[in-house]
PDB file of N, CA and C in Angstrom:
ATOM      1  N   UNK A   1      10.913 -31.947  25.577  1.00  0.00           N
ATOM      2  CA  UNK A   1      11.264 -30.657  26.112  1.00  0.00           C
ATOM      3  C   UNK A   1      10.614 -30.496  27.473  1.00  0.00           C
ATOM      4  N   UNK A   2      11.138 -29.388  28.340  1.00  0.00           N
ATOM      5  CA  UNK A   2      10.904 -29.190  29.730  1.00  0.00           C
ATOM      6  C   UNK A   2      10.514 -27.438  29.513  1.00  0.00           C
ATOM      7  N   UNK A   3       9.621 -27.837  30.137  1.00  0.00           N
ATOM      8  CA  UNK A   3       8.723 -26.372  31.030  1.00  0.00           C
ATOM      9  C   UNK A   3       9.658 -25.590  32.312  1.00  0.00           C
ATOM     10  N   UNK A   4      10.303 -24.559  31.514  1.00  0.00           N
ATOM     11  CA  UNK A   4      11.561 -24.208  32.645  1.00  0.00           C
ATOM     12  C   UNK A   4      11.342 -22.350  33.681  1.00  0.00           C
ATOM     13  N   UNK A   5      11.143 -22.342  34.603  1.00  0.00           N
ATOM     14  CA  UNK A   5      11.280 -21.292  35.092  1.00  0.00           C
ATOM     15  C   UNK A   5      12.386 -20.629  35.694  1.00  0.00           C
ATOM     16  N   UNK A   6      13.386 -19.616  35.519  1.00  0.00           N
ATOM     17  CA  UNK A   6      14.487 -19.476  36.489  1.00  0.00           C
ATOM     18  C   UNK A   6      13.940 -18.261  37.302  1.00  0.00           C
ATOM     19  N   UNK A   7      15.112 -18.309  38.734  1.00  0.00           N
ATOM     20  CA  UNK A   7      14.440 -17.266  39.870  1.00  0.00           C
ATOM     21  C   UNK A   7      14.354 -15.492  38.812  1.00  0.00           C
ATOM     22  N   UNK A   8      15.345 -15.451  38.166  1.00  0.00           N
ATOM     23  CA  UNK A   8      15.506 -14.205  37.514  1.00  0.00           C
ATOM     24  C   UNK A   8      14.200 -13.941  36.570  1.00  0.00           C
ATOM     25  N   UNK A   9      13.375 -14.643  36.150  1.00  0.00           N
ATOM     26  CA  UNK A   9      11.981 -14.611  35.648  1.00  0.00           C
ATOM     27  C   UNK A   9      11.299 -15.709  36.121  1.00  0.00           C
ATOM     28  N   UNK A  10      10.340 -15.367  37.248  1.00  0.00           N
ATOM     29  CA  UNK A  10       9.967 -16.582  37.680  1.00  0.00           C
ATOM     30  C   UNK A  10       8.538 -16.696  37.595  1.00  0.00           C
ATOM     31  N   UNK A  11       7.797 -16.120  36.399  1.00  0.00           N
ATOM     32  CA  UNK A  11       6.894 -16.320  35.885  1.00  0.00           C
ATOM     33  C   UNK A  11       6.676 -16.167  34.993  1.00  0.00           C
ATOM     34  N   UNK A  12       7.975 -16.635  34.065  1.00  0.00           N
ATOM     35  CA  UNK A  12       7.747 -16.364  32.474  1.00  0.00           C
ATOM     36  C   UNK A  12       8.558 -17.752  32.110  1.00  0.00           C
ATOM     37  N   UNK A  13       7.750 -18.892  32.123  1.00  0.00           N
ATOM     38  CA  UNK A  13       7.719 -20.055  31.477  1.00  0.00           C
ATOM     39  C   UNK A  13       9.105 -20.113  29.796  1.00  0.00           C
ATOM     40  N   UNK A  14       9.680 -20.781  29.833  1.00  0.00           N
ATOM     41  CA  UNK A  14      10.376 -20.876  28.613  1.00  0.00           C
ATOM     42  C   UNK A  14      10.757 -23.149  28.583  1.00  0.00           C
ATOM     43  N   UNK A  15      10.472 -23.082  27.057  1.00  0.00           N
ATOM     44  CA  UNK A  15      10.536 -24.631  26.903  1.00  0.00           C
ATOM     45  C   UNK A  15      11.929 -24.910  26.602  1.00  0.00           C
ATOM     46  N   UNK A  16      12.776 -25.506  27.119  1.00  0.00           N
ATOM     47  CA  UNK A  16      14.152 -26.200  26.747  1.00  0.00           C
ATOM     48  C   UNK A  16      14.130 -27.828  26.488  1.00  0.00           C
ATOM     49  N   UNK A  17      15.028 -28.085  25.453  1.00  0.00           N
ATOM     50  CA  UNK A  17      15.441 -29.557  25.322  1.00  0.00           C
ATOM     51  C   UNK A  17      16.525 -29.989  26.344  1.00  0.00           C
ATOM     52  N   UNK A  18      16.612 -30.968  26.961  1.00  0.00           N
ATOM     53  CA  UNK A  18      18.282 -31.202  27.897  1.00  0.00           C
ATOM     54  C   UNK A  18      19.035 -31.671  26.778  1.00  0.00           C
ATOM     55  N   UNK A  19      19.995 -31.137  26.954  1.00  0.00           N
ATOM     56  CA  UNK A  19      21.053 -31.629  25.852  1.00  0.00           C
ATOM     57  C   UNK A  19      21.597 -32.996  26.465  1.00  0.00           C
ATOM     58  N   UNK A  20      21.610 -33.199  27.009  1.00  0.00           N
ATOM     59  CA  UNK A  20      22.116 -35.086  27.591  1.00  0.00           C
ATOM     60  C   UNK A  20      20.716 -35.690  28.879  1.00  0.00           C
ATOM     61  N   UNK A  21      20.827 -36.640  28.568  1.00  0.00           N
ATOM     62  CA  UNK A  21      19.724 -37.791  30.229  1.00  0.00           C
ATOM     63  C   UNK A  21      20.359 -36.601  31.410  1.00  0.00           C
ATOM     64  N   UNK A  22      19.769 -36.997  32.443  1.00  0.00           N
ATOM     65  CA  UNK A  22      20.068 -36.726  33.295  1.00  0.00           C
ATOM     66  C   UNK A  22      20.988 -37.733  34.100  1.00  0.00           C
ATOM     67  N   UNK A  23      21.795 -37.110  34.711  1.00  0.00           N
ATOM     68  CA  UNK A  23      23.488 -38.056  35.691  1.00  0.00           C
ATOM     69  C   UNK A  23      22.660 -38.450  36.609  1.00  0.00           C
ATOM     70  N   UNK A  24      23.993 -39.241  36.988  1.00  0.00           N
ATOM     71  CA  UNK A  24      23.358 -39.435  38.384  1.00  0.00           C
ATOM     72  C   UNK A  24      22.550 -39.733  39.474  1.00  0.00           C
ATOM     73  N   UNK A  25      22.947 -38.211  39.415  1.00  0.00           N
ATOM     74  CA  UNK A  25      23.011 -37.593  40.538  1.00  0.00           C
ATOM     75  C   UNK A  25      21.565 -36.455  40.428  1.00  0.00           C
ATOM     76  N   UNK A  26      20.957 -36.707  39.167  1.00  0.00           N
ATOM     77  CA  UNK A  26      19.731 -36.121  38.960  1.00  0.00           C
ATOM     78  C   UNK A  26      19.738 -34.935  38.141  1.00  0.00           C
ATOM     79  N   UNK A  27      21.090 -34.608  37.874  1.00  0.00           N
ATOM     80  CA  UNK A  27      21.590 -33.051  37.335  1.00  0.00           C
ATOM     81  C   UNK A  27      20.957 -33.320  35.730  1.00  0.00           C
ATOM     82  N   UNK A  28      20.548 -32.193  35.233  1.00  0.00           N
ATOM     83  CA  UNK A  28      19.824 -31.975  33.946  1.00  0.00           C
ATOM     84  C   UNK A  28      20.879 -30.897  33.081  1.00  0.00           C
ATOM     85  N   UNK A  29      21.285 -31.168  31.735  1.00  0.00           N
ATOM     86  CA  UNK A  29      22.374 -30.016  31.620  1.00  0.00           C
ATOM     87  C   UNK A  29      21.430 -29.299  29.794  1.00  0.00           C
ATOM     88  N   UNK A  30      21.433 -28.474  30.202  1.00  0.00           N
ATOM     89  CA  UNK A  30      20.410 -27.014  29.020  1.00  0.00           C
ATOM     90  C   UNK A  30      21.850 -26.617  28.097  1.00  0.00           C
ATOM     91  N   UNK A  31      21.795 -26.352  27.257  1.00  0.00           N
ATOM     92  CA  UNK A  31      22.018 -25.968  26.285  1.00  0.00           C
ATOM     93  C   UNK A  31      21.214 -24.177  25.469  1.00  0.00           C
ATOM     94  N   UNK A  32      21.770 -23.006  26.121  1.00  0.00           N
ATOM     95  CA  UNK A  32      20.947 -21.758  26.107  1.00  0.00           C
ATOM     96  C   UNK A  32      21.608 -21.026  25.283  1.00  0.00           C
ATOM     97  N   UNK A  33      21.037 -20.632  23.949  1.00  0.00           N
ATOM     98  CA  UNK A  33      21.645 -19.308  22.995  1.00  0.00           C
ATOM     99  C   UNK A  33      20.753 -18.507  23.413  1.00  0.00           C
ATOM    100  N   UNK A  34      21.501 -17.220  23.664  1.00  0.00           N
ATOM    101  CA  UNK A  34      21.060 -15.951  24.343  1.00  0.00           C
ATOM    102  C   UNK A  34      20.104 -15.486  22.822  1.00  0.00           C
ATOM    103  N   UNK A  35      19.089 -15.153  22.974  1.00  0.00           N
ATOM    104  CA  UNK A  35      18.689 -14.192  21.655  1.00  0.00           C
ATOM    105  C   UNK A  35      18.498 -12.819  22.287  1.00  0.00           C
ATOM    106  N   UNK A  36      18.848 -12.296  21.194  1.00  0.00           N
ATOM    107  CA  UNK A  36      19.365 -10.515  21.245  1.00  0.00           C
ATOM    108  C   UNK A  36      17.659  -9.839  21.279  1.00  0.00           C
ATOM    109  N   UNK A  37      17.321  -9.238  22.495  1.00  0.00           N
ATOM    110  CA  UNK A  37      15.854  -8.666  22.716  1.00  0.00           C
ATOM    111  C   UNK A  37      14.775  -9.680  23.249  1.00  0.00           C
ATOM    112  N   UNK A  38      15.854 -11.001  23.565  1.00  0.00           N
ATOM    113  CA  UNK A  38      15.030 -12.073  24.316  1.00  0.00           C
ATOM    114  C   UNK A  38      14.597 -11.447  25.455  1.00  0.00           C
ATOM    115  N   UNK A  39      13.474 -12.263  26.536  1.00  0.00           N
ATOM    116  CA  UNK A  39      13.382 -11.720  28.137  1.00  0.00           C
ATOM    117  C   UNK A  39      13.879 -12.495  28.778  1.00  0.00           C
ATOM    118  N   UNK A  40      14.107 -13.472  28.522  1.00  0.00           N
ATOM    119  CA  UNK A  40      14.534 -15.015  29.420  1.00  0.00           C
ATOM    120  C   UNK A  40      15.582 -15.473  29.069  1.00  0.00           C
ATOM    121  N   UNK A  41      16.170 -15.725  27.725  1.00  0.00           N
ATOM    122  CA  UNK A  41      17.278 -16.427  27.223  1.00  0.00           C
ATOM    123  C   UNK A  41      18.748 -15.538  27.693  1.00  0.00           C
ATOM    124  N   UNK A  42      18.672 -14.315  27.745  1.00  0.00           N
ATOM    125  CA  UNK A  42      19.526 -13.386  28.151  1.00  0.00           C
ATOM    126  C   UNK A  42      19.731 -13.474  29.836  1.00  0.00           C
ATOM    127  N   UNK A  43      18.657 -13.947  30.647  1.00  0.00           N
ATOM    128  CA  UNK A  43      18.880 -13.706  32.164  1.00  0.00           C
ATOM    129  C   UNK A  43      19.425 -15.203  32.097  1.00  0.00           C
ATOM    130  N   UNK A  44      18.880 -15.940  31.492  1.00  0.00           N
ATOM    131  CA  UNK A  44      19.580 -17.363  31.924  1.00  0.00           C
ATOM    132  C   UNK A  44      21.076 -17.488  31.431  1.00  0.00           C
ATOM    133  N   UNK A  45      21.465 -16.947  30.250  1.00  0.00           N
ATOM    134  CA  UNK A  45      22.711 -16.920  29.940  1.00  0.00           C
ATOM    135  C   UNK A  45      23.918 -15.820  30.726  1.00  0.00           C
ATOM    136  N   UNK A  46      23.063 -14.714  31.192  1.00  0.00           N
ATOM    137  CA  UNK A  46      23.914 -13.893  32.034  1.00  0.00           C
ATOM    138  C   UNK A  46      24.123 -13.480  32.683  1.00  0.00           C
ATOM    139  N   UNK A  47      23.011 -14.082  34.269  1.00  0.00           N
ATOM    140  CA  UNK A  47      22.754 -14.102  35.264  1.00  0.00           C
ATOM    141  C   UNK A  47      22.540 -15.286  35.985  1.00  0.00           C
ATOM    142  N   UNK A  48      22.401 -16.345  35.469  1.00  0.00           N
ATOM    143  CA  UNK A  48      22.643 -17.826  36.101  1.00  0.00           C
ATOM    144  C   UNK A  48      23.719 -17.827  36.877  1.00  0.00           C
ATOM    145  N   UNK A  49      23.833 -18.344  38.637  1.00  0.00           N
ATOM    146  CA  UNK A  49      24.922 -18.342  39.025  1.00  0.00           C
ATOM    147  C   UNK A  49      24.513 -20.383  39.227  1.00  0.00           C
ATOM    148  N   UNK A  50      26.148 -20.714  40.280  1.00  0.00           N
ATOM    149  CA  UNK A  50      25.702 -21.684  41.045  1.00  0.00           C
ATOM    150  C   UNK A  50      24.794 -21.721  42.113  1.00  0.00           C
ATOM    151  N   UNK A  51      23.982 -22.679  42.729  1.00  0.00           N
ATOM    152  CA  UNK A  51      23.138 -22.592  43.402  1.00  0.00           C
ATOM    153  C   UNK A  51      21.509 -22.301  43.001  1.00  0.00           C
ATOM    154  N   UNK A  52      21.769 -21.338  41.969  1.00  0.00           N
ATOM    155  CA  UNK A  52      20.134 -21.305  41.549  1.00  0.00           C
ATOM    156  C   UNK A  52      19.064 -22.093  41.189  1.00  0.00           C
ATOM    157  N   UNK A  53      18.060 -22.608  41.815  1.00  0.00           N
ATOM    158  CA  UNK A  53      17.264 -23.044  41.951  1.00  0.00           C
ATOM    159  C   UNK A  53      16.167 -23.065  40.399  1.00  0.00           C
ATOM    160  N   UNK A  54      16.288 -24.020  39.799  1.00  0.00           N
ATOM    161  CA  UNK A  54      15.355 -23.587  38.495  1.00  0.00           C
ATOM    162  C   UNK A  54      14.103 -24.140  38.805  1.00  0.00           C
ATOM    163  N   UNK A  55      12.778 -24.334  38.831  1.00  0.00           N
ATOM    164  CA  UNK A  55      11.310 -24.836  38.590  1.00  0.00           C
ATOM    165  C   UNK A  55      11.194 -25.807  37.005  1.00  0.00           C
ATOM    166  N   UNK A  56      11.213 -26.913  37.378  1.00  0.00           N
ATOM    167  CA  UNK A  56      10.592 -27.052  35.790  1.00  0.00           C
ATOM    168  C   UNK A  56       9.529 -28.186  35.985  1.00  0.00           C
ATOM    169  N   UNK A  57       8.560 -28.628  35.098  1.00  0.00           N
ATOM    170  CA  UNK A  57       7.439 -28.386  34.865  1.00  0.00           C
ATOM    171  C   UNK A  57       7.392 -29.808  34.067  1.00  0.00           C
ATOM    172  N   UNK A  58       5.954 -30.779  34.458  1.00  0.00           N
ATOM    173  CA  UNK A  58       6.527 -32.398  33.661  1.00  0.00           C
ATOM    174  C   UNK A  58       6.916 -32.125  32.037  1.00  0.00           C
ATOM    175  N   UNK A  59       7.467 -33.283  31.935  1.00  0.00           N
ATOM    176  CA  UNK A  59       8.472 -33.290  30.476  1.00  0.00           C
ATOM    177  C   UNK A  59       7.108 -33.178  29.013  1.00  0.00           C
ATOM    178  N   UNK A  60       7.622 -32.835  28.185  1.00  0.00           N
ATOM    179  CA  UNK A  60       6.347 -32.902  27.064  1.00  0.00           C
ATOM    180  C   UNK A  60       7.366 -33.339  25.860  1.00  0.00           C
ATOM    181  N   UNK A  61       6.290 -33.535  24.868  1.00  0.00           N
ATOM    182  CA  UNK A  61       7.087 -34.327  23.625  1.00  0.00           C
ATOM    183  C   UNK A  61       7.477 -35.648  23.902  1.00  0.00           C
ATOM    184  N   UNK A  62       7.929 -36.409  22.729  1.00  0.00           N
ATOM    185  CA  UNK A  62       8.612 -37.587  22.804  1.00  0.00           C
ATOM    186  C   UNK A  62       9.455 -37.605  21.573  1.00  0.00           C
ATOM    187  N   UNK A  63      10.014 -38.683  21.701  1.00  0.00           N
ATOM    188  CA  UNK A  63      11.188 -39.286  20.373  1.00  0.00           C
ATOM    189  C   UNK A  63      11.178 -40.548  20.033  1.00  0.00           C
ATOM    190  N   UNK A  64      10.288 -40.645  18.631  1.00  0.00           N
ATOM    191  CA  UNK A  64      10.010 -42.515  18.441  1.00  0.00           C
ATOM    192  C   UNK A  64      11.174 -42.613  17.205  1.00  0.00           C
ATOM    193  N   UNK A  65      11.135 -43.744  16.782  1.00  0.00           N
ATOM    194  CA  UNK A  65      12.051 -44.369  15.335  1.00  0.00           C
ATOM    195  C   UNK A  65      10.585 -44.845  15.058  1.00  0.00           C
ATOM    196  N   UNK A  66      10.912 -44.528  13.522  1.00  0.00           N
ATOM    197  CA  UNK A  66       9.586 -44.999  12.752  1.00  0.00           C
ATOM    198  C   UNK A  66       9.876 -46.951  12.565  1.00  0.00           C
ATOM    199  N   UNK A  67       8.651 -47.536  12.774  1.00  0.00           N
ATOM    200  CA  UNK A  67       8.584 -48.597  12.725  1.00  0.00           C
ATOM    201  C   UNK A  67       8.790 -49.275  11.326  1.00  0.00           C
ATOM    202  N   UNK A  68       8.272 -48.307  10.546  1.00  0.00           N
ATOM    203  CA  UNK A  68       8.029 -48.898   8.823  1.00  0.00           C
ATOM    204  C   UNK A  68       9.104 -48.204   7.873  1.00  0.00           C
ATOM    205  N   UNK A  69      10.207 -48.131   8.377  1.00  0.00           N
ATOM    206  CA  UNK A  69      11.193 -47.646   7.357  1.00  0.00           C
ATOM    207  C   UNK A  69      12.481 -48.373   7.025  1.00  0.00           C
ATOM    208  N   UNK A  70      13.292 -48.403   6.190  1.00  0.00           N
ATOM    209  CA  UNK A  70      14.647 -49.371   5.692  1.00  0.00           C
ATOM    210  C   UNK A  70      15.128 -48.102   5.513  1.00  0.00           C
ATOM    211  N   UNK A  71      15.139 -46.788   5.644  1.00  0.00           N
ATOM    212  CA  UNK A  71      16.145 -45.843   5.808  1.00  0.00           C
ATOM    213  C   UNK A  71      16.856 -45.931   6.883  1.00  0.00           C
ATOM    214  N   UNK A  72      18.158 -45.568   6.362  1.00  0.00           N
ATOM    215  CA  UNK A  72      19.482 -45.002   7.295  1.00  0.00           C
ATOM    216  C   UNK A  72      18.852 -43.817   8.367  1.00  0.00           C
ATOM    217  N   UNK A  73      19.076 -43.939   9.487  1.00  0.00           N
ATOM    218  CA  UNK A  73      19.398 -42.924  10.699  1.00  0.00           C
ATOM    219  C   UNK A  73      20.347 -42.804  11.046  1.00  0.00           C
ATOM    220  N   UNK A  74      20.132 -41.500  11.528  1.00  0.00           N
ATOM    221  CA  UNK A  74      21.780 -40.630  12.263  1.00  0.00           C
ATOM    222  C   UNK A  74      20.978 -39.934  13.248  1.00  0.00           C
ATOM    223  N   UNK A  75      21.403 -40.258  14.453  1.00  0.00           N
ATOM    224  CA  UNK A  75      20.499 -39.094  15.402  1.00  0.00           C
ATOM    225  C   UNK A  75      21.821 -39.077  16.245  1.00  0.00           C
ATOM    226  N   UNK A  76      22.060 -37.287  16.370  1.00  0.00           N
ATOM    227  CA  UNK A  76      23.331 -37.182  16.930  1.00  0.00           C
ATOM    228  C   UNK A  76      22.592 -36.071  18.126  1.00  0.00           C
TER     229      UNK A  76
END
């Protein structure tokens, strides 16, 4: 996950996953459900234009496959 700031709250930190790598061309693409009485999830879903400039912040977390398992995976 990424440490994300947009100009519409630009000091109220919110963590997102990218829903795909990044293209390219460097473009990062978010995946945002508005929550109802959110402060942030609502400006990013309904005030995001083109052009806006987001801040984000080095990446945290990771994603391993367990070394010691004979189970089936599905990671979609």
């Amino acid at each position: 996950y990424v440490p994300v700031a947009v100009p519409q709250r630009p000091k109220m930190w919110r963590y997102l996953s990218p829903a795909i790598p990044a293209n390219p061309y460097g473009e990062i693409e978010f995946h945002v459900r508005k929550v109802r009485g959110g402060w942030v999830s609502p400006a990013i879903v309904g005030n995001t234009v083109v052009g806006d400039r987001w801040l984000l912040g080095a990446p945290l977390g990771g994603l391993g496959i367990p070394r010691n398992t004979k189970r089936k995976m599905l990671m979609i």
